[in-house]
N, C-alpha and C. Protein backbone atom coordinates (compact mmCIF):
# COMPACT_ATOMS: atom_id res chain seq x y z
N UNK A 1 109.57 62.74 83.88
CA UNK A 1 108.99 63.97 83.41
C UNK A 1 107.73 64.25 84.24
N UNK A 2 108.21 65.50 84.52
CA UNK A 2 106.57 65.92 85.63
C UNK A 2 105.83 66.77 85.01
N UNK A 3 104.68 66.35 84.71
CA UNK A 3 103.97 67.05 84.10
C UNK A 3 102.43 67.68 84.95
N UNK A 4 101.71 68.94 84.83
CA UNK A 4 101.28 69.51 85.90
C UNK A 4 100.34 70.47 84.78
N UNK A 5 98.70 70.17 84.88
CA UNK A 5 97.43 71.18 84.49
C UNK A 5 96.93 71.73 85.36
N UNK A 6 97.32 73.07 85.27
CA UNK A 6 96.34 74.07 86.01
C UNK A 6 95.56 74.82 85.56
N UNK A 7 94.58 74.76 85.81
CA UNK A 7 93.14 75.37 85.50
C UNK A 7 92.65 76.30 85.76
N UNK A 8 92.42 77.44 85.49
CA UNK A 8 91.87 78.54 86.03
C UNK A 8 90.29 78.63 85.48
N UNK A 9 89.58 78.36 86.43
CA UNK A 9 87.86 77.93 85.44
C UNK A 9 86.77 79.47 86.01
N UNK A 10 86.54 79.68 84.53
CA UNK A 10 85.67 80.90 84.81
C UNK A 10 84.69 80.10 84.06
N UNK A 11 83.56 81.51 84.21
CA UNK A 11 81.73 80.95 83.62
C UNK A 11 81.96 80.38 82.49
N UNK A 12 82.50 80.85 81.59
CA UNK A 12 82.21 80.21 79.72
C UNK A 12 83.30 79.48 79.54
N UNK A 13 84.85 79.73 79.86
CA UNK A 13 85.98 79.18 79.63
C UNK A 13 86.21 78.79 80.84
N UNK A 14 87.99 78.04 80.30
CA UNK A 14 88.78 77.74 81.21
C UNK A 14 90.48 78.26 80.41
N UNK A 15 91.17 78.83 81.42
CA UNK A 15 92.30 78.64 80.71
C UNK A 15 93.05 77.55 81.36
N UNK A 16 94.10 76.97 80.80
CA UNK A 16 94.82 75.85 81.31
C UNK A 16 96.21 75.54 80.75
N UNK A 17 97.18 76.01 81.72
CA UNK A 17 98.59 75.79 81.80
C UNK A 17 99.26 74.26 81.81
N UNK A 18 100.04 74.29 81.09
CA UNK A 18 100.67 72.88 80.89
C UNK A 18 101.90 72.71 81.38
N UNK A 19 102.56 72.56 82.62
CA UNK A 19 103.56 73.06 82.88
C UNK A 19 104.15 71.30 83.01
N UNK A 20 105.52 71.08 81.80
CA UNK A 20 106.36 70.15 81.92
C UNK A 20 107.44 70.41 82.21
N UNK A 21 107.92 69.91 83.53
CA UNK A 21 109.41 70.84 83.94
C UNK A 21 108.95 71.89 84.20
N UNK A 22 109.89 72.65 83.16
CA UNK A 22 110.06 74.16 83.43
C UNK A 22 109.46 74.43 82.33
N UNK A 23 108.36 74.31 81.09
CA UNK A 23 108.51 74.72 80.20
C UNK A 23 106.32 74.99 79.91
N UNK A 24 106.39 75.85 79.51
CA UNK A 24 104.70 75.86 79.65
C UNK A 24 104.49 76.32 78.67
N UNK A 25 102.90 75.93 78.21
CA UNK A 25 102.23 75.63 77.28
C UNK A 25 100.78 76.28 77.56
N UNK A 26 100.08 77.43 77.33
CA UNK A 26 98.95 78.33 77.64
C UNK A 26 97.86 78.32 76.57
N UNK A 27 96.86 77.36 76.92
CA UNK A 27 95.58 77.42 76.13
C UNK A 27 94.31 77.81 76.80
N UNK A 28 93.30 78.07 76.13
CA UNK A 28 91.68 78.81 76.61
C UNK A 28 91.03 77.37 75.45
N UNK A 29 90.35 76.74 76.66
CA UNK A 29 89.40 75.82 76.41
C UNK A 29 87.90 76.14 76.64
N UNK A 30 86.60 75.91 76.04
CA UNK A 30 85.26 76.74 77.00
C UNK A 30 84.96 75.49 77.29
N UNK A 31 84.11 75.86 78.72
CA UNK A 31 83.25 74.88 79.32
C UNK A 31 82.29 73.69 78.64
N UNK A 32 82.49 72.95 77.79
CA UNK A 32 81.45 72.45 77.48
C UNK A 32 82.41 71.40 76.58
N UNK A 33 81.64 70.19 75.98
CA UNK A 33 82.00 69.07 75.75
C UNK A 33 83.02 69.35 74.65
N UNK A 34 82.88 70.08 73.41
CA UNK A 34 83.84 70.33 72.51
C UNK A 34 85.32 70.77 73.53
N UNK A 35 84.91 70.97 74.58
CA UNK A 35 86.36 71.85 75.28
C UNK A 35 86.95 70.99 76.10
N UNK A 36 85.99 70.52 76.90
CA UNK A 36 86.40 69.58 77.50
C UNK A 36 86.98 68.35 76.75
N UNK A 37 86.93 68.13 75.38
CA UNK A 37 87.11 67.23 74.89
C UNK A 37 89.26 66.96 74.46
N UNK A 38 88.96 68.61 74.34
CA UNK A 38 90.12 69.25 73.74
C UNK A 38 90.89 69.18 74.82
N UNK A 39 90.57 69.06 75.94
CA UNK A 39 90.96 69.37 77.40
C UNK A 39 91.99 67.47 77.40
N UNK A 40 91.13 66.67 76.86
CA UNK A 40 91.05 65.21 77.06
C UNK A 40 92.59 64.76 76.25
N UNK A 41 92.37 65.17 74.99
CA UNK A 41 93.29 65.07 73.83
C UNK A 41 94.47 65.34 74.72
N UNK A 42 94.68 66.82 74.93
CA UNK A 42 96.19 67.05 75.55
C UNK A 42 96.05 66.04 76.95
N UNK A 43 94.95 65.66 77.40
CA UNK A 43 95.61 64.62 78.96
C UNK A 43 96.42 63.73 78.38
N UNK A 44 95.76 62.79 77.22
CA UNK A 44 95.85 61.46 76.78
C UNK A 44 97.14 61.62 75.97
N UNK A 45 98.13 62.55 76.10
CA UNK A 45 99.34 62.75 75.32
C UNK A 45 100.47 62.34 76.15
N UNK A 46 99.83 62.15 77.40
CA UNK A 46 101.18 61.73 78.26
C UNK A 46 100.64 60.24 79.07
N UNK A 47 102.00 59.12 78.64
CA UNK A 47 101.66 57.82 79.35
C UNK A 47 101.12 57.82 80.43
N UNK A 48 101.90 58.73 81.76
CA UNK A 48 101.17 58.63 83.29
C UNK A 48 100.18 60.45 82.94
N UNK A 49 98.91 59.15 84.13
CA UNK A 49 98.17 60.67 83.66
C UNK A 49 99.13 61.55 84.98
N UNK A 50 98.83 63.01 84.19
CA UNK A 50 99.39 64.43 84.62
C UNK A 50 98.87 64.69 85.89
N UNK A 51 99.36 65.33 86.96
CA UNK A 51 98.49 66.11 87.80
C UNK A 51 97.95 67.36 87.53
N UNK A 52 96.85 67.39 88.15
CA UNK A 52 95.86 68.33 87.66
C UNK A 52 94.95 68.66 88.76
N UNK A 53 95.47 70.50 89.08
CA UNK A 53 94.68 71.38 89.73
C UNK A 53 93.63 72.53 89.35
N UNK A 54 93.35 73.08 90.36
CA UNK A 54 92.24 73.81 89.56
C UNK A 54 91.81 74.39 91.24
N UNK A 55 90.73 75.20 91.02
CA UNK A 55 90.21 76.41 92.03
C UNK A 55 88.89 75.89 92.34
N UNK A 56 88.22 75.21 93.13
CA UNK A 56 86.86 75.52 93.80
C UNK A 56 86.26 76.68 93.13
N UNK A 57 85.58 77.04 92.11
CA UNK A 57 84.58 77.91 91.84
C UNK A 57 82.84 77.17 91.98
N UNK A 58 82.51 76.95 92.70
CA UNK A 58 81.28 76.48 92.87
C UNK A 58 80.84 75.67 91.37
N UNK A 59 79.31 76.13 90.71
CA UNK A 59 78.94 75.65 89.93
C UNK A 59 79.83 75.57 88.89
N UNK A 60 80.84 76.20 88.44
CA UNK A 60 81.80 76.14 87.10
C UNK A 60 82.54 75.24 87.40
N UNK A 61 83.40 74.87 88.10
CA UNK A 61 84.27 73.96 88.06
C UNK A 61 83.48 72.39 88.19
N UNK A 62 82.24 72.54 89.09
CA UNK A 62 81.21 71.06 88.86
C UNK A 62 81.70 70.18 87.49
N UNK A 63 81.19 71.20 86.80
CA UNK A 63 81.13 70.53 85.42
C UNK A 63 82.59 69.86 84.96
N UNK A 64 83.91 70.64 85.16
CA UNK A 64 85.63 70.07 85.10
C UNK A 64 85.47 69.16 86.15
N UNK A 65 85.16 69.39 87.20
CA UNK A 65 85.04 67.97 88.04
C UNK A 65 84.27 66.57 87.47
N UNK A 66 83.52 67.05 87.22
CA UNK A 66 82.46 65.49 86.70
C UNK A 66 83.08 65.02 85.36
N UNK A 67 83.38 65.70 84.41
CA UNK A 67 84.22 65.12 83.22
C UNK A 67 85.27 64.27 83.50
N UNK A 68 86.17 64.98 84.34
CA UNK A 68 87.35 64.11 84.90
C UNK A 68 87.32 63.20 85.83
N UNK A 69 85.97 63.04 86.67
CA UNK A 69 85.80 62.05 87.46
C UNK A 69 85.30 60.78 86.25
N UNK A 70 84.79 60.96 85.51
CA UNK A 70 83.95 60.43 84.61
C UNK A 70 85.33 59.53 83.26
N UNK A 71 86.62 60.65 83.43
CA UNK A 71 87.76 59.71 82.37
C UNK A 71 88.51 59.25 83.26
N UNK A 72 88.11 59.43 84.48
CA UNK A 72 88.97 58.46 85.84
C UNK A 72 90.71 59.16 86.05
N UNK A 73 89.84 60.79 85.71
CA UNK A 73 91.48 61.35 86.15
C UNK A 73 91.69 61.63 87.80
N UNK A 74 92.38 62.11 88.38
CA UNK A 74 92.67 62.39 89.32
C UNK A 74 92.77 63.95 89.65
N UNK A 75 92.52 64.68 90.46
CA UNK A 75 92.81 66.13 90.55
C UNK A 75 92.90 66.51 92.28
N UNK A 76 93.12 68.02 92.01
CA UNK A 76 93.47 68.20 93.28
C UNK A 76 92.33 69.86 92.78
N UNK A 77 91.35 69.75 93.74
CA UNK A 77 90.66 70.94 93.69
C UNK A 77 90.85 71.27 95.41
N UNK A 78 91.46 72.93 95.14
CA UNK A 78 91.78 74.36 95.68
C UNK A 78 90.73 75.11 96.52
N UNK A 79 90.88 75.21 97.63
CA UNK A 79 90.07 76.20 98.22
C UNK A 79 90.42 77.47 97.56
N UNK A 80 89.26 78.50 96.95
CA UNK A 80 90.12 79.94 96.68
C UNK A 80 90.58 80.38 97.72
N UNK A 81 90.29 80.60 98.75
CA UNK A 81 90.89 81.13 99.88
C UNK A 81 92.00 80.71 100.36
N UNK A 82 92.75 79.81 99.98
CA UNK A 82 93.73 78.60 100.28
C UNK A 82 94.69 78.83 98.81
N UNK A 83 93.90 79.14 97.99
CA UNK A 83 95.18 79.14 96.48
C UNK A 83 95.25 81.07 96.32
N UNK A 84 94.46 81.71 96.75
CA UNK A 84 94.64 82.96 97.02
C UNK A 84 96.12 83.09 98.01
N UNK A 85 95.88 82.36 99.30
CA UNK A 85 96.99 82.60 100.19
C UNK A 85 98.38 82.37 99.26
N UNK A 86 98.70 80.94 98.79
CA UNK A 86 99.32 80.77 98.44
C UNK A 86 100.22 80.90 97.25
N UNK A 87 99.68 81.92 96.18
CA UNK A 87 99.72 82.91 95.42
C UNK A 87 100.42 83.56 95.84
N UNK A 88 99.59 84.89 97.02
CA UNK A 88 99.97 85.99 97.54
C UNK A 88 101.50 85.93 97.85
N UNK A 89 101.95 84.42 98.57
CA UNK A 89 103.28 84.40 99.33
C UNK A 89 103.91 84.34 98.54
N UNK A 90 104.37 83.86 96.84
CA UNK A 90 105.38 83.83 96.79
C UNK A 90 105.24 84.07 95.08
N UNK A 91 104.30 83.95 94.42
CA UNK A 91 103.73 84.17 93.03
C UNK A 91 103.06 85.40 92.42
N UNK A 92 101.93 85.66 92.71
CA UNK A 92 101.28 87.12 91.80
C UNK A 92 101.56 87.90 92.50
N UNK A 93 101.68 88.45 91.01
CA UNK A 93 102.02 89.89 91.10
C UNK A 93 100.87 90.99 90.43
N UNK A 94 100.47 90.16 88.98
CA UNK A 94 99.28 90.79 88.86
C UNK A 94 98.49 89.36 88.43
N UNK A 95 96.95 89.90 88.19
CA UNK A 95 96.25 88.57 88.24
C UNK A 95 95.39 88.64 87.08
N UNK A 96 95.55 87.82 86.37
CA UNK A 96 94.87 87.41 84.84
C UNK A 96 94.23 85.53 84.70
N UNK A 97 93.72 85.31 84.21
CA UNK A 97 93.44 84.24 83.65
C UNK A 97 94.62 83.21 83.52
N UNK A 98 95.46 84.05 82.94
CA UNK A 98 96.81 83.03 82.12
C UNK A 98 97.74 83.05 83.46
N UNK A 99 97.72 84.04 84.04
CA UNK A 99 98.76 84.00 85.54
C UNK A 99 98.56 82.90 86.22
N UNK A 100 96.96 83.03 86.40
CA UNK A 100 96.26 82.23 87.50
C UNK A 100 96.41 80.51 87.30
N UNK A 101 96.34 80.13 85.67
CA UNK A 101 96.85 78.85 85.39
C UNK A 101 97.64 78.60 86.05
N UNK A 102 98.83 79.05 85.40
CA UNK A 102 100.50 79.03 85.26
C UNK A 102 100.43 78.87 87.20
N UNK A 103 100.17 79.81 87.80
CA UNK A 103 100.51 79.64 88.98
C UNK A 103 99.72 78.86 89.95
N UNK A 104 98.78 78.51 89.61
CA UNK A 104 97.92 76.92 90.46
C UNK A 104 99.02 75.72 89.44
N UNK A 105 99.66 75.66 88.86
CA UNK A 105 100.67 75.03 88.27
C UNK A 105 101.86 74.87 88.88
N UNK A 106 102.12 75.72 89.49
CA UNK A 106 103.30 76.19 90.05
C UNK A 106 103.16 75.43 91.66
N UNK A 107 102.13 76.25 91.97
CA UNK A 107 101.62 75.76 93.67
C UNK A 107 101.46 74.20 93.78
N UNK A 108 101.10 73.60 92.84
CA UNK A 108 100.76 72.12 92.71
C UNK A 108 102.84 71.86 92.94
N UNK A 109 103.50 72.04 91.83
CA UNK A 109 104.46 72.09 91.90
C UNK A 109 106.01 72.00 93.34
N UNK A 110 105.45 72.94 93.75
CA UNK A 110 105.90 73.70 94.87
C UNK A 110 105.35 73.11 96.48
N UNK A 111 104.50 72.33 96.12
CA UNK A 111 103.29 72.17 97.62
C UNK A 111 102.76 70.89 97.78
N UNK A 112 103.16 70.14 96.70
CA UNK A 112 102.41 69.09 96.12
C UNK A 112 100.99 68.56 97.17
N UNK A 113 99.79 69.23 96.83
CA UNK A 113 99.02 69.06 97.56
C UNK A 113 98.17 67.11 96.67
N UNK A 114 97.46 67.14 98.28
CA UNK A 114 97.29 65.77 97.66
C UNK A 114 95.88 65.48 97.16
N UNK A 115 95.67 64.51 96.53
CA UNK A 115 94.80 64.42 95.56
C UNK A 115 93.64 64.65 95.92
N UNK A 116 92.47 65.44 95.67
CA UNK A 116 90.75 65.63 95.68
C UNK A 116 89.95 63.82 96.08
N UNK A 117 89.72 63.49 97.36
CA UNK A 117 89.00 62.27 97.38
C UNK A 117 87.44 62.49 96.88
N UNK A 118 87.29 61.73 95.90
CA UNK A 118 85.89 61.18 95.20
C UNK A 118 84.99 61.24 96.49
N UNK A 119 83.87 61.72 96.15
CA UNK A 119 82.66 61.44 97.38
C UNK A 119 81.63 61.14 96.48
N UNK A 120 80.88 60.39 97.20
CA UNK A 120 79.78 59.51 96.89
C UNK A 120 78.58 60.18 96.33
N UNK A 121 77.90 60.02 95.33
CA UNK A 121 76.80 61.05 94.83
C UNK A 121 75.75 61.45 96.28
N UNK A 122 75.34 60.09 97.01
CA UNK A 122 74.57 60.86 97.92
C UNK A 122 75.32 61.86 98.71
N UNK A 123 76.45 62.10 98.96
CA UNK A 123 76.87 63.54 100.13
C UNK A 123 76.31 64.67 98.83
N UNK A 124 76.62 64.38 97.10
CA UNK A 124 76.34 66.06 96.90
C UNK A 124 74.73 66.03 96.99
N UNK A 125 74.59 65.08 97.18
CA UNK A 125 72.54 65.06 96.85
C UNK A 125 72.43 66.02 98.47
N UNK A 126 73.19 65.42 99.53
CA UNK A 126 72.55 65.80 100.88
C UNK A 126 73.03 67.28 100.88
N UNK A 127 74.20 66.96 100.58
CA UNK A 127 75.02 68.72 100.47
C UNK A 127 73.92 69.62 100.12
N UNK A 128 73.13 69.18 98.50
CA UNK A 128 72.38 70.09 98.15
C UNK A 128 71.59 70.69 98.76
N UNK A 129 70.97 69.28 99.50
CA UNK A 129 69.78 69.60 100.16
C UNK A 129 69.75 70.62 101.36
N UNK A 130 70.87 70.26 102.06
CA UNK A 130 71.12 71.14 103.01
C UNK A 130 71.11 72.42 102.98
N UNK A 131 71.86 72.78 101.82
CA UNK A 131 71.47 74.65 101.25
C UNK A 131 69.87 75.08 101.17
């Protein structure tokens, strides 16, 4: 059973597609520990953890990143410009929240991109600094 979270992360929420097989499952979680928590519950429902994508949104997604680095999940974070392309070719048609899950669900699916490597707190310290 392949199971596949895609994330679509805006400022206050997130929505997040559950796609097993063929069969999906559409919830709105918000950013913050009660959500993220809720976020946790549905991981911990399946023996192997799930793969799990999501979009580069700068500061919003930080926070889905560090939670899940933090329960030792694994993910695959999206250039927008890169999950935009890959959308365009063969998926949206129109673009919502719940689309945008479902179809970074799909692309994971379809593309199987490979997993987000962990970097070391000093690159985001230098990263920062550098801005």
């Amino acid at each position: 059973m392949k199971v596949i979270f895609g994330i679509d992360v805006s400022k206050s929420t997130s929505t997040v597609c559950e796609l097993i097989n063929d069969s999906k499952s559409i919830t709105t979680i918000t950013n913050d520990r009660p959500g993220f928590l809720e976020l946790l519950n549905d991981l911990k429902a399946f023996t192997q953890h799930p793969q799990i994508i999501f979009e580069a949104t700068g500061v919003y997604s930080r926070r889905l990143q560090t939670f899940l680095d933090d329960y030792g999940y694994e993910y695959v974070v999206l250039n927008p410009l890169k999950a935009k392309k890959e959308m365009d070719l063969r998926l949206r048609h129109n673009k919502t929240d719940r689309t945008d899950a479902y179809h970074l669900a799909l692309i994971q699916k379809l593309y199987h991109h490979p997993v987000s490597q962990l970097q070391a707190e000093q690159y985001h310290q230098l990263n920062a600094l550098s801005r």
